[in-house]
PDB file of N, CA and C in Angstrom:
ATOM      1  N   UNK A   1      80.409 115.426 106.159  1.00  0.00           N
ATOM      2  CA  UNK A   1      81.488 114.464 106.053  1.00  0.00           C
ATOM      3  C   UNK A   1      82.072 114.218 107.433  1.00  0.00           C
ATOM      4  N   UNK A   2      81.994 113.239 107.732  1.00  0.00           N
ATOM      5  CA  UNK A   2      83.077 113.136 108.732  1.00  0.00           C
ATOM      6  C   UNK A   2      84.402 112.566 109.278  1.00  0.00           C
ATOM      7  N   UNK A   3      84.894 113.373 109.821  1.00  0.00           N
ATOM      8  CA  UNK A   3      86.320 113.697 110.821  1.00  0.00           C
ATOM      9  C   UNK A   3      87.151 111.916 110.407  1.00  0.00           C
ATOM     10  N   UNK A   4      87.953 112.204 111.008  1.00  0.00           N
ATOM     11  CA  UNK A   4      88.816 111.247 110.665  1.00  0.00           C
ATOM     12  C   UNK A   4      88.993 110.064 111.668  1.00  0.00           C
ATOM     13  N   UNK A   5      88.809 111.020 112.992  1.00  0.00           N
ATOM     14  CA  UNK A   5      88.852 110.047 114.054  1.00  0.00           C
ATOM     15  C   UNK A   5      87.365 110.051 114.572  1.00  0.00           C
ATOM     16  N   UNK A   6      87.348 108.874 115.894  1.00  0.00           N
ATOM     17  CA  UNK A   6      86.467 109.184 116.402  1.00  0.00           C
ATOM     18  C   UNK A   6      86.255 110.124 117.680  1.00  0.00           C
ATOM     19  N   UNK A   7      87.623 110.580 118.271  1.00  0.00           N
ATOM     20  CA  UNK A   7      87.886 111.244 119.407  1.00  0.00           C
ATOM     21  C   UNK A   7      89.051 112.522 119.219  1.00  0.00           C
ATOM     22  N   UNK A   8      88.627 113.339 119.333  1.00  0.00           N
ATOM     23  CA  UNK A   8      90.084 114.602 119.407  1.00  0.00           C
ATOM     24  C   UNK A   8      91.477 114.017 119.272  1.00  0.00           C
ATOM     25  N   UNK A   9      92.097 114.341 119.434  1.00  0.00           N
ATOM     26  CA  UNK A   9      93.679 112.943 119.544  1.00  0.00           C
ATOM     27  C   UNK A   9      93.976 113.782 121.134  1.00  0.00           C
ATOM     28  N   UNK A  10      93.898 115.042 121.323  1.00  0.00           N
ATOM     29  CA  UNK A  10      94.075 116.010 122.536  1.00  0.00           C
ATOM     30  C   UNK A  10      93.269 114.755 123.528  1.00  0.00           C
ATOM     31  N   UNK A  11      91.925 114.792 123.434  1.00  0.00           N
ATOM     32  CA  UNK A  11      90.944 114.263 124.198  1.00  0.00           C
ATOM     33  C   UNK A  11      91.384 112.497 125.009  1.00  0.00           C
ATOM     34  N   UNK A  12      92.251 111.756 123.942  1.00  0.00           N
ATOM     35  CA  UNK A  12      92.693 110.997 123.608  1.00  0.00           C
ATOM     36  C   UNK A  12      93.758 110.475 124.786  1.00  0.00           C
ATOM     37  N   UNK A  13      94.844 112.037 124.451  1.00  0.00           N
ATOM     38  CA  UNK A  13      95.788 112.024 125.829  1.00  0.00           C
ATOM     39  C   UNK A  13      95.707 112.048 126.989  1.00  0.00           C
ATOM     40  N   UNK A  14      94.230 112.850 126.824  1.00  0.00           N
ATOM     41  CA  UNK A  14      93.745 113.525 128.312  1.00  0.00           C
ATOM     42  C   UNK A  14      93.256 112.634 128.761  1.00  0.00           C
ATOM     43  N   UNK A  15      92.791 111.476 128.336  1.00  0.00           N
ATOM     44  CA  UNK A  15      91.749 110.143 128.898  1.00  0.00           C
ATOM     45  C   UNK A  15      92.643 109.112 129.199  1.00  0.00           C
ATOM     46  N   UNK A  16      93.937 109.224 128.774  1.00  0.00           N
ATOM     47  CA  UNK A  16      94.829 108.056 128.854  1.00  0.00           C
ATOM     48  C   UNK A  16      95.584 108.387 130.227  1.00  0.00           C
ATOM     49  N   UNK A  17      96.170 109.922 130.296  1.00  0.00           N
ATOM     50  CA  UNK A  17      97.079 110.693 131.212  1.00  0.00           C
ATOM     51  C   UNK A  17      96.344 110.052 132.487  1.00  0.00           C
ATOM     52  N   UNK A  18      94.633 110.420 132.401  1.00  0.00           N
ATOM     53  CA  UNK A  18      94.010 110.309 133.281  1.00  0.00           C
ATOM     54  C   UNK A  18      93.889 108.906 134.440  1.00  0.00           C
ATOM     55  N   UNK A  19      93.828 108.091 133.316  1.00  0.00           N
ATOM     56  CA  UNK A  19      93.556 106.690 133.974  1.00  0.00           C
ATOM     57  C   UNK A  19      95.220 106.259 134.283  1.00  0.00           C
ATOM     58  N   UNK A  20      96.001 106.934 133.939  1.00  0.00           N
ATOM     59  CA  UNK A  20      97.297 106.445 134.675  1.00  0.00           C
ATOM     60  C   UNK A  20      97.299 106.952 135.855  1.00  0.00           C
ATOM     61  N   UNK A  21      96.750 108.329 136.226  1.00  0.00           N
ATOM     62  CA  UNK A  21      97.085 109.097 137.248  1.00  0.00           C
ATOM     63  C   UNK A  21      96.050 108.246 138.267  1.00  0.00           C
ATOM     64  N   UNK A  22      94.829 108.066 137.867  1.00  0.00           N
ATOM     65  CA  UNK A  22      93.332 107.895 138.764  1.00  0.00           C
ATOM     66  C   UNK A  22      94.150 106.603 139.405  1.00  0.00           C
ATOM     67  N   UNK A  23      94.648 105.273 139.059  1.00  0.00           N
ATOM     68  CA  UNK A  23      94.594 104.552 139.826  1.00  0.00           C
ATOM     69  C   UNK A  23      95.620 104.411 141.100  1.00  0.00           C
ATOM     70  N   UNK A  24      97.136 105.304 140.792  1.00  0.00           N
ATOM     71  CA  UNK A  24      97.406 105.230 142.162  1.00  0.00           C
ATOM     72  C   UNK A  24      96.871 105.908 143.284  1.00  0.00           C
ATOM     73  N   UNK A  25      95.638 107.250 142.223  1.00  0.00           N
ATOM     74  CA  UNK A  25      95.195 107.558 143.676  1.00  0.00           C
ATOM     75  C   UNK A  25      93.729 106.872 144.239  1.00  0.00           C
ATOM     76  N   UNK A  26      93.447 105.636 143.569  1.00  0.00           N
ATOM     77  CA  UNK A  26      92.966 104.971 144.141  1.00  0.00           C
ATOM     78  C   UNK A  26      93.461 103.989 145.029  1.00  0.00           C
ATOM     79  N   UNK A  27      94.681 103.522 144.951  1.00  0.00           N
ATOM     80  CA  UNK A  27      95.345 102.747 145.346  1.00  0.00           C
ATOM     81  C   UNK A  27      95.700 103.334 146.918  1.00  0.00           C
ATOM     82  N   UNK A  28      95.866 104.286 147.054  1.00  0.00           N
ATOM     83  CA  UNK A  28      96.416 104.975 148.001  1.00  0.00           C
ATOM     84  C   UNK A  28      94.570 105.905 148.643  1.00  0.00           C
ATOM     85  N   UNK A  29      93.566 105.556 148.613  1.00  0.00           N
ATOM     86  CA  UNK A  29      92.573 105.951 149.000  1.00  0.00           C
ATOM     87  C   UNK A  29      92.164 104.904 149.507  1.00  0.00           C
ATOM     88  N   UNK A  30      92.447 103.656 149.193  1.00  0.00           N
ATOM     89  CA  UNK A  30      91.943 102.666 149.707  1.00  0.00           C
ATOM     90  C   UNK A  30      92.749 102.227 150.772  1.00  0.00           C
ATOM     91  N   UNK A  31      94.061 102.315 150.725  1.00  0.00           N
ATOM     92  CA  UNK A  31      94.736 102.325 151.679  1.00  0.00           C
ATOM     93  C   UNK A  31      94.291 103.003 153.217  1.00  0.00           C
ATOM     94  N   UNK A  32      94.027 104.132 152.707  1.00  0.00           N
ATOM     95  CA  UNK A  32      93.727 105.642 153.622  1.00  0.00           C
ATOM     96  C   UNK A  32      92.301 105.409 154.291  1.00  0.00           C
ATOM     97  N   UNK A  33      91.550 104.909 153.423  1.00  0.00           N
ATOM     98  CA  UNK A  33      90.235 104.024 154.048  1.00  0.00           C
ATOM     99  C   UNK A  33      90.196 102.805 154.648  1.00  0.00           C
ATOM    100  N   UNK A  34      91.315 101.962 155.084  1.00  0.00           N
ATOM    101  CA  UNK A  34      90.850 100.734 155.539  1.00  0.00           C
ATOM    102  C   UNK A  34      91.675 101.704 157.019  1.00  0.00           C
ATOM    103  N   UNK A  35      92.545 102.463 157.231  1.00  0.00           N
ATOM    104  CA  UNK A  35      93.689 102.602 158.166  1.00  0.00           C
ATOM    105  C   UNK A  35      92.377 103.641 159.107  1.00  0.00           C
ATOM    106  N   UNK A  36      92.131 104.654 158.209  1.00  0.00           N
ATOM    107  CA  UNK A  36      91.280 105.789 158.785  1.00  0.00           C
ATOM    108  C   UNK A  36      89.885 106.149 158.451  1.00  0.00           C
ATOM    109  N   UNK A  37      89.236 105.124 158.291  1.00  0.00           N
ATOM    110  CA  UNK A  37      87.404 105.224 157.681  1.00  0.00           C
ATOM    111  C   UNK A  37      86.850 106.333 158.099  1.00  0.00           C
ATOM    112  N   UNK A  38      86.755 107.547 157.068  1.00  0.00           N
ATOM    113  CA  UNK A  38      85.998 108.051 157.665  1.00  0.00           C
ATOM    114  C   UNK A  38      84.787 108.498 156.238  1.00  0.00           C
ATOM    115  N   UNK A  39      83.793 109.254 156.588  1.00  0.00           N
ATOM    116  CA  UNK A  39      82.707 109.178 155.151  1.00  0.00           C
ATOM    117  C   UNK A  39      83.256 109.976 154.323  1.00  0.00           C
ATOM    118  N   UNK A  40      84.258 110.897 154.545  1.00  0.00           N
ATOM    119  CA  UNK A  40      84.522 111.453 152.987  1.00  0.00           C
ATOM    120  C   UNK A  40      86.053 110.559 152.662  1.00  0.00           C
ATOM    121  N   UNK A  41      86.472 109.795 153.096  1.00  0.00           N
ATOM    122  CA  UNK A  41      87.418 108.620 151.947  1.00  0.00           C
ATOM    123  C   UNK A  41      86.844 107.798 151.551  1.00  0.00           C
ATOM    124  N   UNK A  42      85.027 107.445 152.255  1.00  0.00           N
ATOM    125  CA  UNK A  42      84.723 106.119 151.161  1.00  0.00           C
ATOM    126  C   UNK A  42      84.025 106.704 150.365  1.00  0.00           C
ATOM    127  N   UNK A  43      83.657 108.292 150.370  1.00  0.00           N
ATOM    128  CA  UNK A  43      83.238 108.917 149.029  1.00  0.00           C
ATOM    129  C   UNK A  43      84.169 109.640 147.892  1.00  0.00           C
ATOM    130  N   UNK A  44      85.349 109.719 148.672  1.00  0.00           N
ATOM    131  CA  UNK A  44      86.070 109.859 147.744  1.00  0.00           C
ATOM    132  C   UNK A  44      86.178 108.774 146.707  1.00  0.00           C
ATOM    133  N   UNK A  45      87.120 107.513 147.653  1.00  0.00           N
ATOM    134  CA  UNK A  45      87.176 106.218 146.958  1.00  0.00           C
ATOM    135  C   UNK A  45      86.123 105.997 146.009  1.00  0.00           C
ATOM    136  N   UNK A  46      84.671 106.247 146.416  1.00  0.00           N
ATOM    137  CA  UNK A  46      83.885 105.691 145.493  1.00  0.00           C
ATOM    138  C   UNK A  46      83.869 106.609 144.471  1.00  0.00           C
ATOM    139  N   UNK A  47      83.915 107.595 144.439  1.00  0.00           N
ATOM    140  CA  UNK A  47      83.834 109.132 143.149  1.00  0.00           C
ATOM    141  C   UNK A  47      84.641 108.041 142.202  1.00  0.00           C
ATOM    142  N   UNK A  48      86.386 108.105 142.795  1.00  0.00           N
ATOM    143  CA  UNK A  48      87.348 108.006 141.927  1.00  0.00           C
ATOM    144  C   UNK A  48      87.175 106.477 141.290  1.00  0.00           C
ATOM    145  N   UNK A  49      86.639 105.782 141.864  1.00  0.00           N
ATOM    146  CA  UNK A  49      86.244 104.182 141.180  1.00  0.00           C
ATOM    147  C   UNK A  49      85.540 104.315 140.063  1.00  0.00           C
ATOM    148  N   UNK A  50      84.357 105.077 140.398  1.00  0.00           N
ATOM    149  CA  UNK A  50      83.260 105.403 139.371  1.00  0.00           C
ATOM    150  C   UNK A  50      83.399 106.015 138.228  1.00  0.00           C
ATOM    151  N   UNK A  51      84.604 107.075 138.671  1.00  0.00           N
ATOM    152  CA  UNK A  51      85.442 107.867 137.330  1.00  0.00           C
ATOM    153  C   UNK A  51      86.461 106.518 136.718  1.00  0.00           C
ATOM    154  N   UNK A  52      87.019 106.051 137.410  1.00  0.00           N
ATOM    155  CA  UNK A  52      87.992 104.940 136.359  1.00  0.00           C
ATOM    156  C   UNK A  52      86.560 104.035 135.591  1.00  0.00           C
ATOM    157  N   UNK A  53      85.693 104.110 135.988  1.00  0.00           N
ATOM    158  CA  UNK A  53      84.922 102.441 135.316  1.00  0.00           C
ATOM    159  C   UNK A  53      84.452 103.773 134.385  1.00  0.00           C
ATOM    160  N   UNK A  54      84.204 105.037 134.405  1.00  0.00           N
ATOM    161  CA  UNK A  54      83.489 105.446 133.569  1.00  0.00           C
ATOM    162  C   UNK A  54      84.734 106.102 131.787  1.00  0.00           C
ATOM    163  N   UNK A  55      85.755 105.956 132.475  1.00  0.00           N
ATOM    164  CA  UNK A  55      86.522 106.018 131.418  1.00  0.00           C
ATOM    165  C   UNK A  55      86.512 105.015 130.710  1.00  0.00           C
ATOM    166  N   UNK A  56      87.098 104.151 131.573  1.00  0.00           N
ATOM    167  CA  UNK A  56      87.394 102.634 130.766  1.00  0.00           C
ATOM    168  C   UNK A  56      86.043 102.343 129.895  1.00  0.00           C
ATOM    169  N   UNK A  57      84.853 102.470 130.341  1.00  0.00           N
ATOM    170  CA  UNK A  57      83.373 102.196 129.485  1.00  0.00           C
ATOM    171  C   UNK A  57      82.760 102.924 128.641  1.00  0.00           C
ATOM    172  N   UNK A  58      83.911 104.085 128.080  1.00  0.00           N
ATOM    173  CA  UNK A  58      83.628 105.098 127.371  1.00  0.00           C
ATOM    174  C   UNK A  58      82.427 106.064 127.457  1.00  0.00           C
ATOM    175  N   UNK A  59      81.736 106.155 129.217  1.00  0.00           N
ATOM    176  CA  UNK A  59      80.740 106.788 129.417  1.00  0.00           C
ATOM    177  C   UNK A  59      81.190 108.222 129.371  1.00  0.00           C
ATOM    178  N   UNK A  60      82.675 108.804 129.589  1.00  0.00           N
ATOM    179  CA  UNK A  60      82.753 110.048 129.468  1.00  0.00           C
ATOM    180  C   UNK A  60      83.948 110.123 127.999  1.00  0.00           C
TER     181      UNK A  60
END
C-alpha cells in the first residue's frame, strides 16, 4: 500500500529551507566571482547553480 505522500513532509522542509538559503549564496558568489575570479568561485558558483537546478527539477 502506499504512503500518503509522495515525499517525507521532513524531506519537504529540508528542500524548501534549502533553496531559500542556496540562492543568496549564489547571489553573493557571483558577486565574489566577477570582483575576484579565481577557479574555486567559478566552481563553487557552478556546484551551487547545479544544486539549485537540481532541486527545482526534482533530480535530488
Amino acid at each position: 500500500m502506499k504512503g500518503r505522500w509522495r515525499y517525507h513532509p521532513f524531506y519537504v522542509k529540508v528542500r524548501y529551507g534549502a533553496l531559500q538559503l542556496i540562492v543568496p549564496f549564489i547571489i553573493f558568489q557571483f558577486i565574489r566571482t566577477l570582483l575576484f575570479p579565481t577557479s574555486f568561485d567559478v566552481v563553487l558558483l557552478t556546484l551551487l547553480a547545479l544544486l539549485y537546478a537540481a532541486i527545482l527539477c526534482d533530480w535530488i
